[in-house]
Every structure is written in structure tokens, then in C-alpha cells.
C-alpha atoms as a PDB file:
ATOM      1  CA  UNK A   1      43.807  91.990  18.977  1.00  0.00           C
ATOM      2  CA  UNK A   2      44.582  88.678  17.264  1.00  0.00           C
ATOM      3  CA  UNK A   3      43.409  85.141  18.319  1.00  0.00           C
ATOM      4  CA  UNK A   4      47.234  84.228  19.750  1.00  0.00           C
ATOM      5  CA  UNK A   5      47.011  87.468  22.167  1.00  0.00           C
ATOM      6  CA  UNK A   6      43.566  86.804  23.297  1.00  0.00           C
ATOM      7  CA  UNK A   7      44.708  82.945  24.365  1.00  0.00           C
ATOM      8  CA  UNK A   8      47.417  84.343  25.490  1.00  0.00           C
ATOM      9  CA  UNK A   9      45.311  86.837  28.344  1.00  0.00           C
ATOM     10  CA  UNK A  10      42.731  83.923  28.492  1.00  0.00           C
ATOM     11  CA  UNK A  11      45.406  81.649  29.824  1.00  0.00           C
ATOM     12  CA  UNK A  12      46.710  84.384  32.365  1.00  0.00           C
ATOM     13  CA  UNK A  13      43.444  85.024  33.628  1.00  0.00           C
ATOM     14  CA  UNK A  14      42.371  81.572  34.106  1.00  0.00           C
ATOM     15  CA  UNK A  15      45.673  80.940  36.274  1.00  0.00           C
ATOM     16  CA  UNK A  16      44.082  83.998  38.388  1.00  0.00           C
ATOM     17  CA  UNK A  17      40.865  82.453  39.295  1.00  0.00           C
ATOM     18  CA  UNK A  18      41.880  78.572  39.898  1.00  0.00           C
ATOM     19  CA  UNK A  19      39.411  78.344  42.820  1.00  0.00           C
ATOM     20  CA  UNK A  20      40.127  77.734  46.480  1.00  0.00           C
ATOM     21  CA  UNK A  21      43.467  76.672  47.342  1.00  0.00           C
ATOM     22  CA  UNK A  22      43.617  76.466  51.342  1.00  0.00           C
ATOM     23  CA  UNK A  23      41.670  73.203  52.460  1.00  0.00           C
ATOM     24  CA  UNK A  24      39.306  75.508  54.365  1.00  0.00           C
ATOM     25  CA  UNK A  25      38.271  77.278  51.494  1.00  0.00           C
ATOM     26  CA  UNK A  26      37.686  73.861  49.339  1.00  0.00           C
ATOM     27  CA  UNK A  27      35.533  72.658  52.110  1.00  0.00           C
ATOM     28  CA  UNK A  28      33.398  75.831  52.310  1.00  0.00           C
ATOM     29  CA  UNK A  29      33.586  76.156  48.684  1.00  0.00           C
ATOM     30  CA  UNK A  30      32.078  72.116  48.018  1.00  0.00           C
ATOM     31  CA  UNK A  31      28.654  73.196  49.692  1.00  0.00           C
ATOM     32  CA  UNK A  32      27.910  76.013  47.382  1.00  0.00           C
ATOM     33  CA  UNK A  33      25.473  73.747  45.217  1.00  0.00           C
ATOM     34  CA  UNK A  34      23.424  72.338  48.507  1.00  0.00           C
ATOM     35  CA  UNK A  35      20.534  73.815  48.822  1.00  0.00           C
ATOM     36  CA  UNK A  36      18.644  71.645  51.190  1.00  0.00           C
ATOM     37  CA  UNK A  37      20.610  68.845  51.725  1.00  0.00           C
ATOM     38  CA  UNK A  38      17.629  66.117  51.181  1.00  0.00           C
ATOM     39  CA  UNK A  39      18.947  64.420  48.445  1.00  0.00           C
ATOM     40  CA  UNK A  40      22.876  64.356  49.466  1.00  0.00           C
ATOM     41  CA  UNK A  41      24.840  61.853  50.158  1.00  0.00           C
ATOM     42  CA  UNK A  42      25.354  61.942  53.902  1.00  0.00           C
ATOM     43  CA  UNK A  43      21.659  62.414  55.779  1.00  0.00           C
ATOM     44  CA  UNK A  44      23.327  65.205  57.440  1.00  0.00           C
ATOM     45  CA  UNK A  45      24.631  68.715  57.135  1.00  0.00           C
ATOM     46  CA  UNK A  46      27.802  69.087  58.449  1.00  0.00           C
ATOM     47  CA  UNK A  47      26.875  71.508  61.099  1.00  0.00           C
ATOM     48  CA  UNK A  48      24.688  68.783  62.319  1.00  0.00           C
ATOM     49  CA  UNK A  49      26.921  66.186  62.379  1.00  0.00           C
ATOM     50  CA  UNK A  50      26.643  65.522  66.257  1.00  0.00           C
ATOM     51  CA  UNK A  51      23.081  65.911  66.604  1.00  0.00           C
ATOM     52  CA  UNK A  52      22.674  63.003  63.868  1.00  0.00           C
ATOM     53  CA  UNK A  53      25.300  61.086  65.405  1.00  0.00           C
ATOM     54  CA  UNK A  54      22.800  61.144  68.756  1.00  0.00           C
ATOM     55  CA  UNK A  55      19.966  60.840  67.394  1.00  0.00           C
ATOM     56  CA  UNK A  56      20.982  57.956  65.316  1.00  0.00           C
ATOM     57  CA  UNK A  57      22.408  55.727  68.556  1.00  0.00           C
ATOM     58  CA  UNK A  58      19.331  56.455  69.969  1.00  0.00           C
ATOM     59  CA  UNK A  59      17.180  54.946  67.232  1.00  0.00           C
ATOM     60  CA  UNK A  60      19.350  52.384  66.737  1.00  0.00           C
ATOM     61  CA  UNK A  61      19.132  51.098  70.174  1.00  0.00           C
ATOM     62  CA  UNK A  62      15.348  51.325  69.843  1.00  0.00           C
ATOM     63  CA  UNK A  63      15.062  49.624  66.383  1.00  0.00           C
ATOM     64  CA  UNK A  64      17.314  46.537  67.940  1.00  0.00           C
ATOM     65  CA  UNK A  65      18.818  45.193  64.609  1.00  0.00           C
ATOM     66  CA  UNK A  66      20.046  41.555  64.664  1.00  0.00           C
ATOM     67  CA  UNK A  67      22.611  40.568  61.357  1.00  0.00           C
ATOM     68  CA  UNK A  68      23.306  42.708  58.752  1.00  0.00           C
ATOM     69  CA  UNK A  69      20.460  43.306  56.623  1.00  0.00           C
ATOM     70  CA  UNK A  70      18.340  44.300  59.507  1.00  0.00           C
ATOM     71  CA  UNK A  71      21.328  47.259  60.582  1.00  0.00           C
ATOM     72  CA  UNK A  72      21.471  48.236  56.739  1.00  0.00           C
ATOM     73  CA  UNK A  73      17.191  48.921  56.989  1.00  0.00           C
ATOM     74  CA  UNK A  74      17.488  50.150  60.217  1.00  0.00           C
ATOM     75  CA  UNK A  75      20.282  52.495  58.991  1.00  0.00           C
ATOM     76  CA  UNK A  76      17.851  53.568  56.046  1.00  0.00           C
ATOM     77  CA  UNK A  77      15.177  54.241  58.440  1.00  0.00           C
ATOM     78  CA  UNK A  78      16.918  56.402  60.402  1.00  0.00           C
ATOM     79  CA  UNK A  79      18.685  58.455  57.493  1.00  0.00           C
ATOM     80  CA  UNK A  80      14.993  59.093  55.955  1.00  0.00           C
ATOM     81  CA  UNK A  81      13.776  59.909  59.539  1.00  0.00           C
ATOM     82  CA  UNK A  82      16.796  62.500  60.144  1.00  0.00           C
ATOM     83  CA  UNK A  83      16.118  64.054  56.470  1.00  0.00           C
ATOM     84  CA  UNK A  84      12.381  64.105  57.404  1.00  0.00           C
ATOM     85  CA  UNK A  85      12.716  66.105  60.984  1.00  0.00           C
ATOM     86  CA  UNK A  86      14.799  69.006  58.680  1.00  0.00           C
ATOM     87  CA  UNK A  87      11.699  69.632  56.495  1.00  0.00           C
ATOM     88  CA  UNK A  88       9.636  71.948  58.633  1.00  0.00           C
ATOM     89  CA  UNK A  89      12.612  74.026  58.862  1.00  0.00           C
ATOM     90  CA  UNK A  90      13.022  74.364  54.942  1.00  0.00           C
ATOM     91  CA  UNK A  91       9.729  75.479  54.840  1.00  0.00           C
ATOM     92  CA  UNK A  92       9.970  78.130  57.516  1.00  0.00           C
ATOM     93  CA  UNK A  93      13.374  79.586  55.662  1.00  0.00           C
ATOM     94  CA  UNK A  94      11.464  79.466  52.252  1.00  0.00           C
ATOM     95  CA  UNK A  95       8.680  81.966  53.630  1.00  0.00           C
ATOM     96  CA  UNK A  96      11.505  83.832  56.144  1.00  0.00           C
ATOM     97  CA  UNK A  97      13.696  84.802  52.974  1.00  0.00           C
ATOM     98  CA  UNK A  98      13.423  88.650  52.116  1.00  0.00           C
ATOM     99  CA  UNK A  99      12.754  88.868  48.422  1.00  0.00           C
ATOM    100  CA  UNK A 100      11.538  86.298  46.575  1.00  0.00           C
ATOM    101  CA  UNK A 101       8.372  86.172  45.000  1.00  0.00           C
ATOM    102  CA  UNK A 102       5.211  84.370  45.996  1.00  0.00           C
ATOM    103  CA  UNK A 103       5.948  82.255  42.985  1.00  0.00           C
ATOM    104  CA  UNK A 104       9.892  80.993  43.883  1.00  0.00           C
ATOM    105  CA  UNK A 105       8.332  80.502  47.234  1.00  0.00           C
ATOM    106  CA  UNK A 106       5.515  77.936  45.599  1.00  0.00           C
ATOM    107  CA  UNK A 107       7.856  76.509  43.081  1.00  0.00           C
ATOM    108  CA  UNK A 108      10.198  75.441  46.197  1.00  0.00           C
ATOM    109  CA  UNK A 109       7.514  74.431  48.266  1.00  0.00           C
ATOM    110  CA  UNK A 110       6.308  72.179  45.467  1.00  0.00           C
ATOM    111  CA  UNK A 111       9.845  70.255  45.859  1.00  0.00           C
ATOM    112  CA  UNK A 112      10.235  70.217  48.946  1.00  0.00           C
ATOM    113  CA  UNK A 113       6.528  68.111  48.937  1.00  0.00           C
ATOM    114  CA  UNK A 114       7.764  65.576  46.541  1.00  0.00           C
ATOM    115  CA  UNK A 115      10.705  65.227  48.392  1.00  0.00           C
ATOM    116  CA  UNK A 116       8.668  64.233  51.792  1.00  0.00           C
ATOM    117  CA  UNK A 117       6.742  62.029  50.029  1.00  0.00           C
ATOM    118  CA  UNK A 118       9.290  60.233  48.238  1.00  0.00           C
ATOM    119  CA  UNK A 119      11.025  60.051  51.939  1.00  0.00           C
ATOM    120  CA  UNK A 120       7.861  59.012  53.414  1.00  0.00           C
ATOM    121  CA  UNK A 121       7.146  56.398  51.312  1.00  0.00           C
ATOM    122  CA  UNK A 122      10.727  55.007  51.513  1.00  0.00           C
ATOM    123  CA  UNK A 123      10.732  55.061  55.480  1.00  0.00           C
ATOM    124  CA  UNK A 124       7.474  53.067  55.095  1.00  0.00           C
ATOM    125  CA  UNK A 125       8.552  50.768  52.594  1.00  0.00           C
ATOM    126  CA  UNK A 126      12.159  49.931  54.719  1.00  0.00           C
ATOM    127  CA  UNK A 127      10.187  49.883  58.122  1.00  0.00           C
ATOM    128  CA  UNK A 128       7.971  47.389  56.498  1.00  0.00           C
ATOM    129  CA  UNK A 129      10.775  45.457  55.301  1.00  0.00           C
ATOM    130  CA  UNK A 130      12.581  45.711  59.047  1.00  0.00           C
ATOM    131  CA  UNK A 131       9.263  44.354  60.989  1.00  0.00           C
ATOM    132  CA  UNK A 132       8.763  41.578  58.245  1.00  0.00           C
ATOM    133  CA  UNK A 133      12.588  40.603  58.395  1.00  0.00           C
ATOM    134  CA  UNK A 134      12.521  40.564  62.185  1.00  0.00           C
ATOM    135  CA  UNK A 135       9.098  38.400  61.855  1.00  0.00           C
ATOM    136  CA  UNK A 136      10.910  35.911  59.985  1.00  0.00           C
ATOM    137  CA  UNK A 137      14.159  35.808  61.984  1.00  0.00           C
ATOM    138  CA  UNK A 138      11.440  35.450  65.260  1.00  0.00           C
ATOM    139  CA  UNK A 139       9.777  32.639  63.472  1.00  0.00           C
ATOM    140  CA  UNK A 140      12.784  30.738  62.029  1.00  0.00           C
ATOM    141  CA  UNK A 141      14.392  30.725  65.674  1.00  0.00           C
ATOM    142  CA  UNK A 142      10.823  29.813  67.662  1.00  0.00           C
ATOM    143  CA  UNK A 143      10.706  26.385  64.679  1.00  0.00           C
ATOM    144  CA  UNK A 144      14.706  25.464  64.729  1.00  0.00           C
ATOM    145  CA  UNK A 145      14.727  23.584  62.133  1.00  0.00           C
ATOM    146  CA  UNK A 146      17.772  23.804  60.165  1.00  0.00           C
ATOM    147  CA  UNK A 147      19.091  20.163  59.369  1.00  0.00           C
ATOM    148  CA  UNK A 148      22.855  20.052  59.218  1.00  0.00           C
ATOM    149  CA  UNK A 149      22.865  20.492  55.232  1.00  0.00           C
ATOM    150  CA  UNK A 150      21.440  23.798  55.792  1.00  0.00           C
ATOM    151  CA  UNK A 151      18.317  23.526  54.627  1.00  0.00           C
ATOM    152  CA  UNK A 152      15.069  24.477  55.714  1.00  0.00           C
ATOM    153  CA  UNK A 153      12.381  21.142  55.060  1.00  0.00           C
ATOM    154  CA  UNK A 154       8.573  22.332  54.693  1.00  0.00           C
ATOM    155  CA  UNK A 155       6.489  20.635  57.256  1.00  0.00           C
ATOM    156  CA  UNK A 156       4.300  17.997  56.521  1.00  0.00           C
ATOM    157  CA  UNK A 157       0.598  18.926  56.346  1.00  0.00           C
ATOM    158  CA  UNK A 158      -2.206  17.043  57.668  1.00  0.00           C
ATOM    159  CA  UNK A 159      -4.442  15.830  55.283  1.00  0.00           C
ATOM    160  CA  UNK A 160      -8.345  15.553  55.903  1.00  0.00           C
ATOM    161  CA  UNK A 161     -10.255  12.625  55.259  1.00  0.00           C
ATOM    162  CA  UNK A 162     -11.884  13.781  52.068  1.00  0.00           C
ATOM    163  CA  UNK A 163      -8.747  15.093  50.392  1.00  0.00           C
ATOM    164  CA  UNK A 164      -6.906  11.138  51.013  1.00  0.00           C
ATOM    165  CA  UNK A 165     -10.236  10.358  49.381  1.00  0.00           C
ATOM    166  CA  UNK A 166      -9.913  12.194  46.694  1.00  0.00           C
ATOM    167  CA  UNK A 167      -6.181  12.029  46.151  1.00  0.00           C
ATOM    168  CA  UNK A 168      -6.534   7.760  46.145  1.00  0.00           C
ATOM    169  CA  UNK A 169      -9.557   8.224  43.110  1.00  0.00           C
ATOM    170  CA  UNK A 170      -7.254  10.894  41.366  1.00  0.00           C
ATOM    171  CA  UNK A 171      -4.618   8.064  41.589  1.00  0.00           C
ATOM    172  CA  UNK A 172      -6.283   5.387  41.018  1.00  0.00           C
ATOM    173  CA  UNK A 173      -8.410   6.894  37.864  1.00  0.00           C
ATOM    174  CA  UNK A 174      -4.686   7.428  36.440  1.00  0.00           C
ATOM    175  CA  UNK A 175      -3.590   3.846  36.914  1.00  0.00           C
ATOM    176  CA  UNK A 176      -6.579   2.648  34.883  1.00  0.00           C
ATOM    177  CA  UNK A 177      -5.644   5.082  32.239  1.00  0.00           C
ATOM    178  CA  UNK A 178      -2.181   3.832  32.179  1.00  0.00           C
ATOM    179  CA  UNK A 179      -3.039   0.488  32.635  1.00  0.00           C
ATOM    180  CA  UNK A 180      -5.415   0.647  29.444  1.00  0.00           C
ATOM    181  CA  UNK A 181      -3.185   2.306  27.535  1.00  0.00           C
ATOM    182  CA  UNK A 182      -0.263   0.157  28.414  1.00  0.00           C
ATOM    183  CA  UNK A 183      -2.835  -3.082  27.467  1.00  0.00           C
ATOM    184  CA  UNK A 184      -3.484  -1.534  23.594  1.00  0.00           C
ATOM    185  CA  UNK A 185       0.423  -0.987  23.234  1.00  0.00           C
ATOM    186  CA  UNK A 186       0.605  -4.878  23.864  1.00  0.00           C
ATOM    187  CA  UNK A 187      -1.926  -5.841  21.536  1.00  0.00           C
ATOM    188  CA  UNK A 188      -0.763  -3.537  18.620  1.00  0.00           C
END
């Protein structure tokens, strides 16, 4: 068989197995690579679409956001959070599966603990960020004091008696200087 005829049955083959055509089929057919789901775009799998949808009002109405940044961290939270609660159940499948070797089952439960603790450390991290961001939004309202330009004046601290003291010799030490200096100028 020459190279033309083998293209030839290549190309009529490769019309043969084109994929999935029916939507159904593309949809099933787009989750063949997930294997846990931790590191996918949506926090979810699509079977538990609903129960995320729940959960996540519910923590949402706890966590109380206030602007945007504070939903977008609050958001984050709750997407590590969801991925967090499907963990245990990864592990149980790993050591429920018929068949693979003590080995596979160490290998995947070695990724499946850097996973949690990359999502652990990340819900930490953004909860941190959500309790300092609703600090500061606490404390900006409790001072109100935003001048009509917009911004935000430091207030003026009180100084104690020995740091005027030693702020006046400071000053007056470098008016002597000048003064001095400024005197041999005039005389050269």
C-alpha cells in the first residue's frame, strides 16, 4: 500500500470517529479528564450544583459582605470551603476502588494532601483578608472623616512634654548651624 492510499483510509477513518455529536454526549464527554474536581473551574461538580448553590446562600448570609471586595473574599471563602467538605469523600473512593495497588492508592492520597493544604491555607489567607477588610470598613465608618476632596487626613498626635523639648533643641541646634554657615558665606 502506497502513502496516497494510506491518507486516503486515514482520512475516512478519522471522519468515523469525530467525537460526540449530540449536545448530551459533548457534555458527558467534557468531564472525562476530571478526576476530582479540586482544581476546576467551577467549585462544584455538576451533580452538585444545588447543594452548592445552598450551601453558598447560607454562608453568604453568615459572612455579611458589604461592597465588592468583601463579596469577591467571601465568594473565595466559600468556593475553598465547598472544595474542602468533598475531600473526605475522595479519600473514602480512593481506598473503596477494587484494584488498584497500595501504591496508586498512596500516590493519590499524596495529592489529594497537597491539595487540602494549598486550600487550607488559601481559606485562611482570604478569611484573614475578609475580617481585616471588615475591621477597616468598621473603623473608617466609627472616625467619619472623609473631607469633601476625598481624602482621609491623619490625626494629629499629642506630643509629650519631653519630645516639644527635644524637637525645639533639634530645631534650634539647626538654626545655629545655618545661621553660622550663612555668617562665613557673608564674610567670604
Amino acid at each position: 500500500m502506497n502513502r496516497k492510499q494510506r491518507r486516503a483510509i486515514n482520512r475516512a477513518n478519522a471522519a468515523l470517529s469525530s467525537g460526540p455529536v449530540t449536545d448530551a454526549g459533548k457534555a458527558i464527554s467534557s468531564a472525562n479528564s476530571l478526576k476530582h474536581g479540586l482544581t476546576s473551574m467551577k467549585p462544584y461538580l455538576p451533580v452538585e450544583e444545588q447543594d452548592y448553590k445552598t450551601y453558598a446562600a447560607e454562608r453568604l448570609a453568615l459572612l455579611k459582605p458589604q461592597g465588592p471586595m468583601q463579596e469577591n473574599l467571601a465568594q473565595t471563602a466559600i468556593d475553598v470551603e465547598w472544595r474542602l467538605k468533598r475531600l473526605p469523600a475522595l479519600e473514602g473512593r480512593l481506598f473503596a476502588e477494587e484494584g488498584i495497588t497500595s501504591l496508586n492508592t498512596i500516590k493519590g492520597l499524596e495529592v489529594l494532601s497537597r491539595h487540602e493544604m494549598r486550600l487550607r491555607r488559601l481559606l485562611v489567607t482570604t478569611l484573614k483578608e475578609l475580617t481585616e477588610n471588615k475591621r477597616n470598613n468598621a473603623t473608617a465608618q466609627k472616625q467619619n472623616v472623609l473631607p469633601a476632596n476625598g481624602f482621609v487626613l491623619p490625626q494629629p498626635r499629642q506630643m509629650t512634654v519631653a519630645e516639644m523639648c527635644a524637637q525645639t533643641e533639634a530645631i534650634t541646634a539647626f538654626l545655629k548651624a545655618d545661621t553660622r554657615e550663612h555668617a562665613k558665606k557673608q564674610r567670604a
